[in-house]
Protein backbone atom coordinates (compact mmCIF):
# COMPACT_ATOMS: atom_id res chain seq x y z
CA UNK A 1 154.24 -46.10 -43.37
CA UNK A 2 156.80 -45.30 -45.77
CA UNK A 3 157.21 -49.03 -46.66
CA UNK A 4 153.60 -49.31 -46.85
CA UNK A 5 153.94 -46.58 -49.53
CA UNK A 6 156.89 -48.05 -51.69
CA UNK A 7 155.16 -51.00 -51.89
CA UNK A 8 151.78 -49.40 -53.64
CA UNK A 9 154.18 -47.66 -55.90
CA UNK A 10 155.61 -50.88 -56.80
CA UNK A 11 152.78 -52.80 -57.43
CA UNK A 12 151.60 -49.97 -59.10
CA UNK A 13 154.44 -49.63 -61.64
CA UNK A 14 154.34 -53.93 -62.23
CA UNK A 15 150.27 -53.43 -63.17
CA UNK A 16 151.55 -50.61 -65.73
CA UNK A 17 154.30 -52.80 -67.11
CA UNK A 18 151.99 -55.68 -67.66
CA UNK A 19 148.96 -53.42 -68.90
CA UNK A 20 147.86 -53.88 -72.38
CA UNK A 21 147.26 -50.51 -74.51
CA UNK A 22 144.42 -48.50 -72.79
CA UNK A 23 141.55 -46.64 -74.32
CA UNK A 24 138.85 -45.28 -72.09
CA UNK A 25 136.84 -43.51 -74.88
CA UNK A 26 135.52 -39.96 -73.62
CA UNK A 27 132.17 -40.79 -73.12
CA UNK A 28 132.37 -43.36 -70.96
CA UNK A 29 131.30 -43.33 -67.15
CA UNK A 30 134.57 -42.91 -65.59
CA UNK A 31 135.59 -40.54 -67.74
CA UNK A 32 132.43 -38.10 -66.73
CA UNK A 33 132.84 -38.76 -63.35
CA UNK A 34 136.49 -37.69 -63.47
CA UNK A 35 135.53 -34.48 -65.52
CA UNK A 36 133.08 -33.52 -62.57
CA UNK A 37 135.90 -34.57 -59.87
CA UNK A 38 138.27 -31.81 -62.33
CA UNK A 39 135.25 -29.40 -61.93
CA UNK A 40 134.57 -29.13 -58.12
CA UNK A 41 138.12 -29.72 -57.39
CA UNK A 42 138.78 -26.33 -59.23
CA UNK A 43 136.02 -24.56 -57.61
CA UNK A 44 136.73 -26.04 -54.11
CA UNK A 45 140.42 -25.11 -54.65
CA UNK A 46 139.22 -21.40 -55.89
CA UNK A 47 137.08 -20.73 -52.96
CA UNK A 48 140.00 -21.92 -50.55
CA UNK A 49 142.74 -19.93 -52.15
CA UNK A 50 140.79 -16.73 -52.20
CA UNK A 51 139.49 -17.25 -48.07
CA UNK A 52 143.27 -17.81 -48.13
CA UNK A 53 144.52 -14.95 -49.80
CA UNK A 54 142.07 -12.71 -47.62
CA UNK A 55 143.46 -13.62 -44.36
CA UNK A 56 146.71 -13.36 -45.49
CA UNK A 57 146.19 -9.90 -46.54
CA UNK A 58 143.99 -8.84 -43.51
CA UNK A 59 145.97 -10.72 -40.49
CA UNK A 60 149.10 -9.21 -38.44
CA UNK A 61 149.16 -12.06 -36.44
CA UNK A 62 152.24 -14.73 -37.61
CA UNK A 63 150.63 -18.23 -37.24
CA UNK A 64 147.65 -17.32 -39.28
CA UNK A 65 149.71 -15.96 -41.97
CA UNK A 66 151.43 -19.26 -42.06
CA UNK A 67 147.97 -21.41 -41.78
CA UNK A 68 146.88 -19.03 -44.95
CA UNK A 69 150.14 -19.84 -46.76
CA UNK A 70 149.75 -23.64 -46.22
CA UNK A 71 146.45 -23.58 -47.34
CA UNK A 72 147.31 -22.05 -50.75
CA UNK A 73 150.02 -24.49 -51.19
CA UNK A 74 147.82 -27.29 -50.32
CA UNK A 75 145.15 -26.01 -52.75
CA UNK A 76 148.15 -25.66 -55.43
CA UNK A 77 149.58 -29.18 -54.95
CA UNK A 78 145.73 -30.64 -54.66
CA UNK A 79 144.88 -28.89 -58.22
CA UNK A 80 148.35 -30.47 -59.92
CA UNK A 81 147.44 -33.74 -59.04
CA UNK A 82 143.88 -33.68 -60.04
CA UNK A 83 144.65 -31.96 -63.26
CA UNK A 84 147.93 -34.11 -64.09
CA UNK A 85 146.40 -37.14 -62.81
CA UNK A 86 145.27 -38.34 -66.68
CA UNK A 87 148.78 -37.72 -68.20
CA UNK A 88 150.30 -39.86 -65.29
CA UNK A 89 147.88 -42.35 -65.85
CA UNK A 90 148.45 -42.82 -69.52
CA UNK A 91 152.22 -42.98 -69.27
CA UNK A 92 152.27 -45.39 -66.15
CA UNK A 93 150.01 -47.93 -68.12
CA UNK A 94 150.91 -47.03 -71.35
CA UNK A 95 148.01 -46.12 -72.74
CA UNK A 96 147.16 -44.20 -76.17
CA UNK A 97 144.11 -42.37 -75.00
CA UNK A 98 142.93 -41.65 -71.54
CA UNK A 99 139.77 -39.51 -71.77
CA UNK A 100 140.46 -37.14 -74.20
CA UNK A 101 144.23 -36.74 -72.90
């Protein structure tokens, strides 16, 4: 699995080298699609955090506690990536614009 994984980061990094400047102009397709990805991502992630935060503050017992506190740092991790995911797109290909980023 793990080699599985440095591989797709390799090839990944060679398509970046050997990308050409990138502009995906905001109002294309992708970039609306992405935009309502960023949107229910942030809700879901909302919703999650504060069932989270509730049964971490209303539970004694230990392993739900924990559940609660991997949940919100699931939710945290899963809203960095969706929200950093344009920035790490335009520096891995090299791009100058990648929807409005």
């Amino acid at each position: 699995m793990k080699r599985v994984f440095l591989t797709a980061a390799g090839l990944l990094g060679l398509v970046g080298l050997v990308a050409a400047d990138l502009v995906i102009p905001v109002d294309q397709p992708i970039c609306k699609l992405y935009g309502l990805i960023q949107l229910f991502a942030t809700v879901g992630g909302i919703l999650a955090a504060a069932y989270a935060g509730f049964i971490l503050a209303t539970s004694h017992d230990l392993m739900e506690r924990n559940n609660a506190k991997l949940l919100i740092s699931g939710v945290v991790i899963g809203l960095i990536i969706v929200w950093l995911s344009p920035l790490v797109v335009k520096n891995l290909v090299g791009a100058t614009d990648v929807c409005g980023w």
